[in-house]
PDB file of N, CA and C in Angstrom:
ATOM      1  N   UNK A   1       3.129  15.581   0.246  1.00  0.00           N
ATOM      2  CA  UNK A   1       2.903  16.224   1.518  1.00  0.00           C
ATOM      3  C   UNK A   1       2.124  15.278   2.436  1.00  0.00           C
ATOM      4  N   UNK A   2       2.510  15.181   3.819  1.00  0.00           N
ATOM      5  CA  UNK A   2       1.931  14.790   5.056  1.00  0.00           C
ATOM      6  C   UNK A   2       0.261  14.598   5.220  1.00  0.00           C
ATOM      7  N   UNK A   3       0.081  14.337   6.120  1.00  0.00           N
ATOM      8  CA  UNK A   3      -1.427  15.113   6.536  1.00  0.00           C
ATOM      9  C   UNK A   3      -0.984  16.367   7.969  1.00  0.00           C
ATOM     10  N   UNK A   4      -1.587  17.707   8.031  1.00  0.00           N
ATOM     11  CA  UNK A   4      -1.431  17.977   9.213  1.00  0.00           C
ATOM     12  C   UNK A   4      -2.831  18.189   9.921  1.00  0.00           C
ATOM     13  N   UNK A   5      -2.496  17.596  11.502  1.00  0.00           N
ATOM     14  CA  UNK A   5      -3.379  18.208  12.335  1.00  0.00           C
ATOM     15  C   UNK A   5      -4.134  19.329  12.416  1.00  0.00           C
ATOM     16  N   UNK A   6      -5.110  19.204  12.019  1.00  0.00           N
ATOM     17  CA  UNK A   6      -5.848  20.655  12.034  1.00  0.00           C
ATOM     18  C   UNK A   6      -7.636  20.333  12.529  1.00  0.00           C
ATOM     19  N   UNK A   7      -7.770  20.806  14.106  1.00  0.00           N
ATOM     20  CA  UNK A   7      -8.942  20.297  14.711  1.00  0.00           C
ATOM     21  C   UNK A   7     -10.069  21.410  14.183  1.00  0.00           C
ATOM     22  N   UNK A   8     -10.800  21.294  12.992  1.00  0.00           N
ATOM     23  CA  UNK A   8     -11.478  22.286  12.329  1.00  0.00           C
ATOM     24  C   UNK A   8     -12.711  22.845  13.309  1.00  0.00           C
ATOM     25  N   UNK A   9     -13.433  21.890  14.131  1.00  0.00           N
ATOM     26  CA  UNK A   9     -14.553  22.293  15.264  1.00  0.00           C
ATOM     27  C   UNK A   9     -13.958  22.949  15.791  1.00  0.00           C
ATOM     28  N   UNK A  10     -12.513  22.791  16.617  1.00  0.00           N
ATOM     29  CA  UNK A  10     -12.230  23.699  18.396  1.00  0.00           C
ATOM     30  C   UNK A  10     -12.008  25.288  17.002  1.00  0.00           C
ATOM     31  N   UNK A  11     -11.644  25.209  15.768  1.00  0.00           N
ATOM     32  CA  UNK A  11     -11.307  26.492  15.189  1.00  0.00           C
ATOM     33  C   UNK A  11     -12.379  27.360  14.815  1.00  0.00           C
ATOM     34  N   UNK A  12     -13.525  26.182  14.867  1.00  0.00           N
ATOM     35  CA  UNK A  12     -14.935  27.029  14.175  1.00  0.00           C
ATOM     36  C   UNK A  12     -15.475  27.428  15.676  1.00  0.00           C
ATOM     37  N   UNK A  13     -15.234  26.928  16.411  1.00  0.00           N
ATOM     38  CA  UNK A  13     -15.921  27.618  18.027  1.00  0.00           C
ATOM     39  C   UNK A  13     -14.990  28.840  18.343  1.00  0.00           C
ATOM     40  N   UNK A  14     -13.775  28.795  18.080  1.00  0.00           N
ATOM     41  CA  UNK A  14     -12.915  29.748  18.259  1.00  0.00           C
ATOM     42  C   UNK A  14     -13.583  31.108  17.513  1.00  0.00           C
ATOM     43  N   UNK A  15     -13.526  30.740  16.607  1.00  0.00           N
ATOM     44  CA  UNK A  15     -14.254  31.954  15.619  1.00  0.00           C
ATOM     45  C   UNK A  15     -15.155  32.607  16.264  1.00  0.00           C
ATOM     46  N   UNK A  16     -16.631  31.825  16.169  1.00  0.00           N
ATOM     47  CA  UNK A  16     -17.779  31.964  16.964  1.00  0.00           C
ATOM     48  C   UNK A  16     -17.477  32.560  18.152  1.00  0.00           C
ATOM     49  N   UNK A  17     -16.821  32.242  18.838  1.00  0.00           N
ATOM     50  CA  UNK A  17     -16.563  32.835  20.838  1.00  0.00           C
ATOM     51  C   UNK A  17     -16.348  34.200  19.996  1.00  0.00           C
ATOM     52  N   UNK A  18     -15.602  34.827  19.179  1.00  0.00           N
ATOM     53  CA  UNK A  18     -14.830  36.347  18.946  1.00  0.00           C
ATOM     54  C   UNK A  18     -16.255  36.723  18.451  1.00  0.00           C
ATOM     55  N   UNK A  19     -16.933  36.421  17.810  1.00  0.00           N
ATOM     56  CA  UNK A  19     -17.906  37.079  17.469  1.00  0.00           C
ATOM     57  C   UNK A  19     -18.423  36.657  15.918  1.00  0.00           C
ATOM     58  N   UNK A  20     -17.505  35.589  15.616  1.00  0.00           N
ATOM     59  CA  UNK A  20     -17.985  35.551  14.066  1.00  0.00           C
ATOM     60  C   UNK A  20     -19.032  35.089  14.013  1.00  0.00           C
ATOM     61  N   UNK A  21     -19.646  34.963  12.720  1.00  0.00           N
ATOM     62  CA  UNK A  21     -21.403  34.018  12.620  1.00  0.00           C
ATOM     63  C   UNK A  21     -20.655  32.691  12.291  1.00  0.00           C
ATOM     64  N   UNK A  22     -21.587  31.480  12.246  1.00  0.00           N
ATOM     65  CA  UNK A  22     -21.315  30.589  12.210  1.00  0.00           C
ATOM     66  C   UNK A  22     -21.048  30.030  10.643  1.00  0.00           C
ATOM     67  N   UNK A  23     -21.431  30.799   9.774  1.00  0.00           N
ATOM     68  CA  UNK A  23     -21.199  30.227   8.158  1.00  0.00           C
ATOM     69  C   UNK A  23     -19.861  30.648   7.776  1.00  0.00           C
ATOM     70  N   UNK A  24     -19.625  31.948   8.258  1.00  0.00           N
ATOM     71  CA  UNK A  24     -18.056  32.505   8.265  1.00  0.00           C
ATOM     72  C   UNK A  24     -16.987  31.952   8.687  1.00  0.00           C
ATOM     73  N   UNK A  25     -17.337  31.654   9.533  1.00  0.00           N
ATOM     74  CA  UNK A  25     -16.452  30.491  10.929  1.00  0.00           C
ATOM     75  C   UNK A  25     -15.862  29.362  10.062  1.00  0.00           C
ATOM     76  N   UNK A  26     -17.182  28.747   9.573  1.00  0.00           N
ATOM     77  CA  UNK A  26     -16.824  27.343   8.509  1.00  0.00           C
ATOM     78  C   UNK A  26     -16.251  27.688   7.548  1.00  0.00           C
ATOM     79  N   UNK A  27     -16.425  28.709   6.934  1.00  0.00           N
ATOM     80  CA  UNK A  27     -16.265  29.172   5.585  1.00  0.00           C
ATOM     81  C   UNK A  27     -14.620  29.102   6.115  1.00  0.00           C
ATOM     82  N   UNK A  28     -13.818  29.797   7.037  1.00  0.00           N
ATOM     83  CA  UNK A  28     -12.272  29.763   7.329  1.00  0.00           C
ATOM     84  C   UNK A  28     -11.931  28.569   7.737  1.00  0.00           C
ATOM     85  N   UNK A  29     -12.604  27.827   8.268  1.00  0.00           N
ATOM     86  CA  UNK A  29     -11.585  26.918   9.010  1.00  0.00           C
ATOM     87  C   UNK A  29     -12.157  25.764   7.378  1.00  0.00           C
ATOM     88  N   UNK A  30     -12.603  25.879   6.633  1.00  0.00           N
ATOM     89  CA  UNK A  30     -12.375  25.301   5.241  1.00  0.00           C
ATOM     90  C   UNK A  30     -11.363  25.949   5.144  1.00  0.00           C
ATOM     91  N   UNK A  31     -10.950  26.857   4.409  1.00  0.00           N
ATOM     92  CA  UNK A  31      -9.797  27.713   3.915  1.00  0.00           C
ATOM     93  C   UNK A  31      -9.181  27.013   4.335  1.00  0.00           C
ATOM     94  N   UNK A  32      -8.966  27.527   5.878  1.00  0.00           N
ATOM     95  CA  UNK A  32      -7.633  27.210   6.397  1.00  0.00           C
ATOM     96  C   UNK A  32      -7.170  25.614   6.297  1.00  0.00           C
ATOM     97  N   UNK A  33      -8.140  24.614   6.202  1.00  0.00           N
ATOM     98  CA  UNK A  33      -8.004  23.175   6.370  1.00  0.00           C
ATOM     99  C   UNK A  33      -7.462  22.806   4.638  1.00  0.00           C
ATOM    100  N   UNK A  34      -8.197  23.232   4.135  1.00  0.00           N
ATOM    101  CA  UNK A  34      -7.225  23.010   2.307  1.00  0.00           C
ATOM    102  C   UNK A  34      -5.772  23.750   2.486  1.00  0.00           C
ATOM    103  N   UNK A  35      -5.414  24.703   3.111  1.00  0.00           N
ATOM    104  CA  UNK A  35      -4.327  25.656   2.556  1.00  0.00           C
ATOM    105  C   UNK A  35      -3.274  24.516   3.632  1.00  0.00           C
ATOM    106  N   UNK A  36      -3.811  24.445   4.616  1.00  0.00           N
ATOM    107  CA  UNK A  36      -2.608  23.830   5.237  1.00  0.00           C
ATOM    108  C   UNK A  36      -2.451  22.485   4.833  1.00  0.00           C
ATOM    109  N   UNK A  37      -3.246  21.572   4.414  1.00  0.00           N
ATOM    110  CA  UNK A  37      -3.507  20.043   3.684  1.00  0.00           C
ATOM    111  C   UNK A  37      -2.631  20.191   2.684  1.00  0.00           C
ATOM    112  N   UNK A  38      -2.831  21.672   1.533  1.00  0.00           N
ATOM    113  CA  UNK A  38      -2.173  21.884   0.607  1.00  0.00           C
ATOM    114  C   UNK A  38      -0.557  21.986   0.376  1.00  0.00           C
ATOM    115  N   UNK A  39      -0.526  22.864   1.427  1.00  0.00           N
ATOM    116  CA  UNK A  39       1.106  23.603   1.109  1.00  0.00           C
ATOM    117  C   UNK A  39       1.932  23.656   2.505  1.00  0.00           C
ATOM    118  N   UNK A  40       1.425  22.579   3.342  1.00  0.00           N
ATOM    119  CA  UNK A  40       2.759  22.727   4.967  1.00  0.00           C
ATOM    120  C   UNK A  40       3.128  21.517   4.710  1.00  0.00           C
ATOM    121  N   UNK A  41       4.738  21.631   5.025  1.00  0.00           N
ATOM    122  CA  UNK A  41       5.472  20.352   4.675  1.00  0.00           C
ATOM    123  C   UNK A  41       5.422  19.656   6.267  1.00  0.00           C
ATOM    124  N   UNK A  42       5.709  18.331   6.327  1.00  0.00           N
ATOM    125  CA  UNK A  42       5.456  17.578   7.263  1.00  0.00           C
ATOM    126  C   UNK A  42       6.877  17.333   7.895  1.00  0.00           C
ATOM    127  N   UNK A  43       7.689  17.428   9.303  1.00  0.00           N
ATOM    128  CA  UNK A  43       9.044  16.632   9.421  1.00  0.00           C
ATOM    129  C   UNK A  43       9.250  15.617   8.551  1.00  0.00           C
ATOM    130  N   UNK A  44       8.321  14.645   8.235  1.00  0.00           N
ATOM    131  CA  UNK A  44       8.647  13.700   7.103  1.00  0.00           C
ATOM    132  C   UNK A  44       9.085  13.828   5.961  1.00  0.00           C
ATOM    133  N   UNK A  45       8.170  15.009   5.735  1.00  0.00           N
ATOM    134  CA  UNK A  45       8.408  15.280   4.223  1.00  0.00           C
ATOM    135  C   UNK A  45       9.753  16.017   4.163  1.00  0.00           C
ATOM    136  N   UNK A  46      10.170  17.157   5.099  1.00  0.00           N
ATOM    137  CA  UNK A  46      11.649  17.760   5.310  1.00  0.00           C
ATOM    138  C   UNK A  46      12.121  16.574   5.333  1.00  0.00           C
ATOM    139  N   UNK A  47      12.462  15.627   6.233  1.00  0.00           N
ATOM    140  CA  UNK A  47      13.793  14.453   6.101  1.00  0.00           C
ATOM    141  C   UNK A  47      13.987  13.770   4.672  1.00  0.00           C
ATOM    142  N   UNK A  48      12.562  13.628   4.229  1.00  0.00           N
ATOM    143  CA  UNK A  48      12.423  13.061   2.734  1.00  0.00           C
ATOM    144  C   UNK A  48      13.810  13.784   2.026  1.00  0.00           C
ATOM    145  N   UNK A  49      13.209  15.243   1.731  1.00  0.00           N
ATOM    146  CA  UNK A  49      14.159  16.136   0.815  1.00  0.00           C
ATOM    147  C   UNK A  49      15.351  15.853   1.393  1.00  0.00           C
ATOM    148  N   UNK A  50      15.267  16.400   2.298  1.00  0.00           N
ATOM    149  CA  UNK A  50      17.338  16.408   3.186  1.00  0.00           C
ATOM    150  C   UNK A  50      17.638  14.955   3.175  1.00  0.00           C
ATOM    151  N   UNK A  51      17.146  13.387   2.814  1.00  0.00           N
ATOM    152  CA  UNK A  51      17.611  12.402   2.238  1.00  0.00           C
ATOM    153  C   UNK A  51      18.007  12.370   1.069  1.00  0.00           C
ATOM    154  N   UNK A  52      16.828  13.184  -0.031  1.00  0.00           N
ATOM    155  CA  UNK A  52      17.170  13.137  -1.386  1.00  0.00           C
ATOM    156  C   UNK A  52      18.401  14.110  -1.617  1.00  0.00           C
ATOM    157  N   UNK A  53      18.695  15.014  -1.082  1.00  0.00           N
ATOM    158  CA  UNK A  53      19.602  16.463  -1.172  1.00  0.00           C
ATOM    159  C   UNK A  53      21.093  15.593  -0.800  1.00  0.00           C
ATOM    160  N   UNK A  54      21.117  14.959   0.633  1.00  0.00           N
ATOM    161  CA  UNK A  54      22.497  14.308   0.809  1.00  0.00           C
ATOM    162  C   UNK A  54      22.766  13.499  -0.574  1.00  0.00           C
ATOM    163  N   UNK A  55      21.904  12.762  -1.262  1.00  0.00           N
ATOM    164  CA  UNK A  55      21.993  11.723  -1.891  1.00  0.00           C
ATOM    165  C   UNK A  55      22.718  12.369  -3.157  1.00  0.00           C
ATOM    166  N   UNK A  56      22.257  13.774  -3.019  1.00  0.00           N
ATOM    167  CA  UNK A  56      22.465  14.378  -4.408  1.00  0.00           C
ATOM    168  C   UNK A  56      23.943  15.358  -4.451  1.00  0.00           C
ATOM    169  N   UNK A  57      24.449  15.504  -2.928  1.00  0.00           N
ATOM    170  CA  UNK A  57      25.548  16.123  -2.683  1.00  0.00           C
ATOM    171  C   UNK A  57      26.179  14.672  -2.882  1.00  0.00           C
ATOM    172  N   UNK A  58      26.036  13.716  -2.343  1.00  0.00           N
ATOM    173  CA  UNK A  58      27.237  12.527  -2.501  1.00  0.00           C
ATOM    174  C   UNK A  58      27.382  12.416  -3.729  1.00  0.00           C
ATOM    175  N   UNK A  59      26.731  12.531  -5.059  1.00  0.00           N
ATOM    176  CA  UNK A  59      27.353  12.423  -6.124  1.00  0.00           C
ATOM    177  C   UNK A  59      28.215  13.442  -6.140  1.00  0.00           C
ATOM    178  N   UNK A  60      27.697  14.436  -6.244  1.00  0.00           N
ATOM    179  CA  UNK A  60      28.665  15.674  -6.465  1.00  0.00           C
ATOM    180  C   UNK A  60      30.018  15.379  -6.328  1.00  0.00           C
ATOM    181  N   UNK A  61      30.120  15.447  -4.995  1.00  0.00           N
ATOM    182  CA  UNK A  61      31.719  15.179  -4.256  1.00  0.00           C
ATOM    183  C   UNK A  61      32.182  14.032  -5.116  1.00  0.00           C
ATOM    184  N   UNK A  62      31.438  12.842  -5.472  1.00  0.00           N
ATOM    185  CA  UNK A  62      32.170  11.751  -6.559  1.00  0.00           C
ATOM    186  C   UNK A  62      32.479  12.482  -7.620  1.00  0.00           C
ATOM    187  N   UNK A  63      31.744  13.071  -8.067  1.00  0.00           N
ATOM    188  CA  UNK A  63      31.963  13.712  -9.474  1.00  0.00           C
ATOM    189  C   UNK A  63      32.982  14.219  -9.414  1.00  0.00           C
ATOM    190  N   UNK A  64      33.287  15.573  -8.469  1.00  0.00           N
ATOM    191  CA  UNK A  64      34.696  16.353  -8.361  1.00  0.00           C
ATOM    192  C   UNK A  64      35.674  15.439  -7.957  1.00  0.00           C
ATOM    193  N   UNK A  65      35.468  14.415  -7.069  1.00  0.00           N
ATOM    194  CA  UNK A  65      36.617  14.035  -7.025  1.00  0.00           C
ATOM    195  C   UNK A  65      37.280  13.060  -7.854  1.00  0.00           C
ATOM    196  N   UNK A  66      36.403  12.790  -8.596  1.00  0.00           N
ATOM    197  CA  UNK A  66      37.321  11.796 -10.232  1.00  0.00           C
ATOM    198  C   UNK A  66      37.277  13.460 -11.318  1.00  0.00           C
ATOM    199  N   UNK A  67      36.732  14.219 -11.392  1.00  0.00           N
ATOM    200  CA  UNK A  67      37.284  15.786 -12.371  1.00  0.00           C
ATOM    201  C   UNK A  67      38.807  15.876 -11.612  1.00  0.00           C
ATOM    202  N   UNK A  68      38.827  16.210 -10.251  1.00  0.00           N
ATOM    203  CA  UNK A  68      40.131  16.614  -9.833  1.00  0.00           C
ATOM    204  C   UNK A  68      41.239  16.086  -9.948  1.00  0.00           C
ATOM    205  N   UNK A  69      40.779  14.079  -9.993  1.00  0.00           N
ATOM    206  CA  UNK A  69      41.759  13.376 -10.455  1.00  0.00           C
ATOM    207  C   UNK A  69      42.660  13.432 -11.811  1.00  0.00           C
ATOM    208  N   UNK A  70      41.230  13.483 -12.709  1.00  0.00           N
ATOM    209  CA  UNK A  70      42.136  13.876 -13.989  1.00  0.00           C
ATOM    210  C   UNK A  70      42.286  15.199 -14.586  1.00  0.00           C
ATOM    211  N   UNK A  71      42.387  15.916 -13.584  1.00  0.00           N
ATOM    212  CA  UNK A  71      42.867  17.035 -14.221  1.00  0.00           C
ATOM    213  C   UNK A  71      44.626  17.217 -13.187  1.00  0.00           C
ATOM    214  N   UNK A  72      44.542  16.204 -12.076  1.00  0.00           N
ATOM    215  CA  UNK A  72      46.086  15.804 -12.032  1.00  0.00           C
ATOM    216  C   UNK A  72      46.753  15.163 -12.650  1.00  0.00           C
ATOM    217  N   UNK A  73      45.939  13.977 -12.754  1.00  0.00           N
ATOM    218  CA  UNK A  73      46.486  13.297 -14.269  1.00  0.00           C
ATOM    219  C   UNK A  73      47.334  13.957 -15.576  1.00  0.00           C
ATOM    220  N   UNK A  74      46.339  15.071 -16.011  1.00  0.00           N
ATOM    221  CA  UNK A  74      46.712  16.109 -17.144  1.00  0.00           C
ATOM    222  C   UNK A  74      47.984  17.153 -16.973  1.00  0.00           C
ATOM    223  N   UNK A  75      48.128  17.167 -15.489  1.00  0.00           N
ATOM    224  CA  UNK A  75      48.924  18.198 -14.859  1.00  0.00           C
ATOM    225  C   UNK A  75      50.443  17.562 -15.067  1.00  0.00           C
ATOM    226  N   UNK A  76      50.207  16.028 -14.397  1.00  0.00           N
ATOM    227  CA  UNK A  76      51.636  15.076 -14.366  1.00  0.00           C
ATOM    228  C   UNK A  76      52.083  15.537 -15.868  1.00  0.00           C
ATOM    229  N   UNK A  77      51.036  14.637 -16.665  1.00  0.00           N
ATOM    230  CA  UNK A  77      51.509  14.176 -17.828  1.00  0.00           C
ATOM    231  C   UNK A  77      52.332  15.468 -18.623  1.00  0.00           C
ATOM    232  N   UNK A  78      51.877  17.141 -18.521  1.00  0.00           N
ATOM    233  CA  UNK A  78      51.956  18.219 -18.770  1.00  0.00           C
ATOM    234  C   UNK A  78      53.700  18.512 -18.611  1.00  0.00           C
ATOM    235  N   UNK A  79      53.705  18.198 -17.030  1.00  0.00           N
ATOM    236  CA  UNK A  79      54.582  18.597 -16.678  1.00  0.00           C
ATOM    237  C   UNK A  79      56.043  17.397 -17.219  1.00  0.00           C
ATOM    238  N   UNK A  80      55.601  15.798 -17.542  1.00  0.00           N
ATOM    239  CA  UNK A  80      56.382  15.365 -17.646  1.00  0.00           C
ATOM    240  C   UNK A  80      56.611  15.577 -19.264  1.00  0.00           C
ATOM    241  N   UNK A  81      56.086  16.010 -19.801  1.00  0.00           N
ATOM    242  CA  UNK A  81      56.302  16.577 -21.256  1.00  0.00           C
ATOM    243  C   UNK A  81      57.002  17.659 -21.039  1.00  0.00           C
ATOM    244  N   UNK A  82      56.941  18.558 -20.605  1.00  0.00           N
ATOM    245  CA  UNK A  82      57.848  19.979 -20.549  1.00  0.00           C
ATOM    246  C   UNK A  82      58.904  19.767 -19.641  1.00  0.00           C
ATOM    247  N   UNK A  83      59.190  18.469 -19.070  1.00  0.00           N
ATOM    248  CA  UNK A  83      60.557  18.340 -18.480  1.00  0.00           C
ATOM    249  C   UNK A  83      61.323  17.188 -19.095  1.00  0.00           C
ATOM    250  N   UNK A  84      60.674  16.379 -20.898  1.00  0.00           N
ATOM    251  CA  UNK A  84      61.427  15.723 -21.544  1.00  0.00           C
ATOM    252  C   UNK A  84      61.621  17.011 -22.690  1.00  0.00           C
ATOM    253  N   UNK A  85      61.067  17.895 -22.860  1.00  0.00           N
ATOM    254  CA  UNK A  85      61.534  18.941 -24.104  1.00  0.00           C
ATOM    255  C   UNK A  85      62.777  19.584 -23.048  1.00  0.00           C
ATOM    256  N   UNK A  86      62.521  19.919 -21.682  1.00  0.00           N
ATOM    257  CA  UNK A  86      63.616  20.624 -21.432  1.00  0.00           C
ATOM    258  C   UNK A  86      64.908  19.758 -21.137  1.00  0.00           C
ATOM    259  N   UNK A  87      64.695  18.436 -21.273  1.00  0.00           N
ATOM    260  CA  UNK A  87      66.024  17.667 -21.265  1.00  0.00           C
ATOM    261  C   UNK A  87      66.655  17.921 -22.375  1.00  0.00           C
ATOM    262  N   UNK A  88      65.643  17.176 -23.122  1.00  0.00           N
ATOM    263  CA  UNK A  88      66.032  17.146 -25.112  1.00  0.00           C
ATOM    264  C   UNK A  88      66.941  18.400 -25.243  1.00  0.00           C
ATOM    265  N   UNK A  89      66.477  19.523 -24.984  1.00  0.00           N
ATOM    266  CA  UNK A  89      66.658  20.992 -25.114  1.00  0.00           C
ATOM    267  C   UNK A  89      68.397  21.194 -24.617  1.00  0.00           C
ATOM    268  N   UNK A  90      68.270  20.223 -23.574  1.00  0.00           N
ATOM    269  CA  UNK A  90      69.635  20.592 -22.750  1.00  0.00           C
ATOM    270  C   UNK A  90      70.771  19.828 -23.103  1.00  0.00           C
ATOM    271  N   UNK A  91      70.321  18.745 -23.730  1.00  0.00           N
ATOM    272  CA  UNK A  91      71.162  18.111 -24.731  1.00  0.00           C
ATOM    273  C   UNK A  91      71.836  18.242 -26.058  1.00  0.00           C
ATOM    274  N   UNK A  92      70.868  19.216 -26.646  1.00  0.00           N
ATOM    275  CA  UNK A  92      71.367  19.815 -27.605  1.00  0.00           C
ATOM    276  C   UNK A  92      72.488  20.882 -27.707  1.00  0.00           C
ATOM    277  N   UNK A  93      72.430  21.384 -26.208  1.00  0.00           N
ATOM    278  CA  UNK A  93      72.982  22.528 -26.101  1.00  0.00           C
ATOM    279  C   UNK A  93      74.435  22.113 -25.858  1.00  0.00           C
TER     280      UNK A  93
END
């Protein structure tokens, strides 16, 4: 995670102006300065993932598209087997 902006004084005066006491005041804009340090993702950090995520769909699509290959592969070969039994077949007849 990032660093985010978080001006902890203009938040502890904010407090204070509404009426809070001043140990309370600090006491939140701590809170609030770990929780958001902690757990808000940064645009950076989003492009990070959505780099790693494309990276991880481009295999994919490789993957299926060599599965799809040989399972045409399997399909030809399938079909050119069941159209030398149905020759064989027609020869006999």
């Amino acid at each position: 995670m990032s660093t985010v902006t978080f001006d902890k004084l203009a938040y502890i005066d904010s407090l204070k102006e509404s009426g809070i006491p001043e140990a309370q005041a600090r006491a939140h804009a701590t809170a609030l300065n770990n929780a958001l340090h902690d757990s808000v993702a940064s645009q950076a950090d989003l492009r990070e993932a959505v780099t790693r995520l494309e990276g991880r769909v481009d295999l994919v699509e490789r993957d299926l598209k060599i599965w799809f290959g040989k399972m045409m592969a399997w399909q030809l070969t399938a079909i050119a087997g069941l159209l030398a039994i149905a020759t064989a077949a027609v020869k006999l007849l």
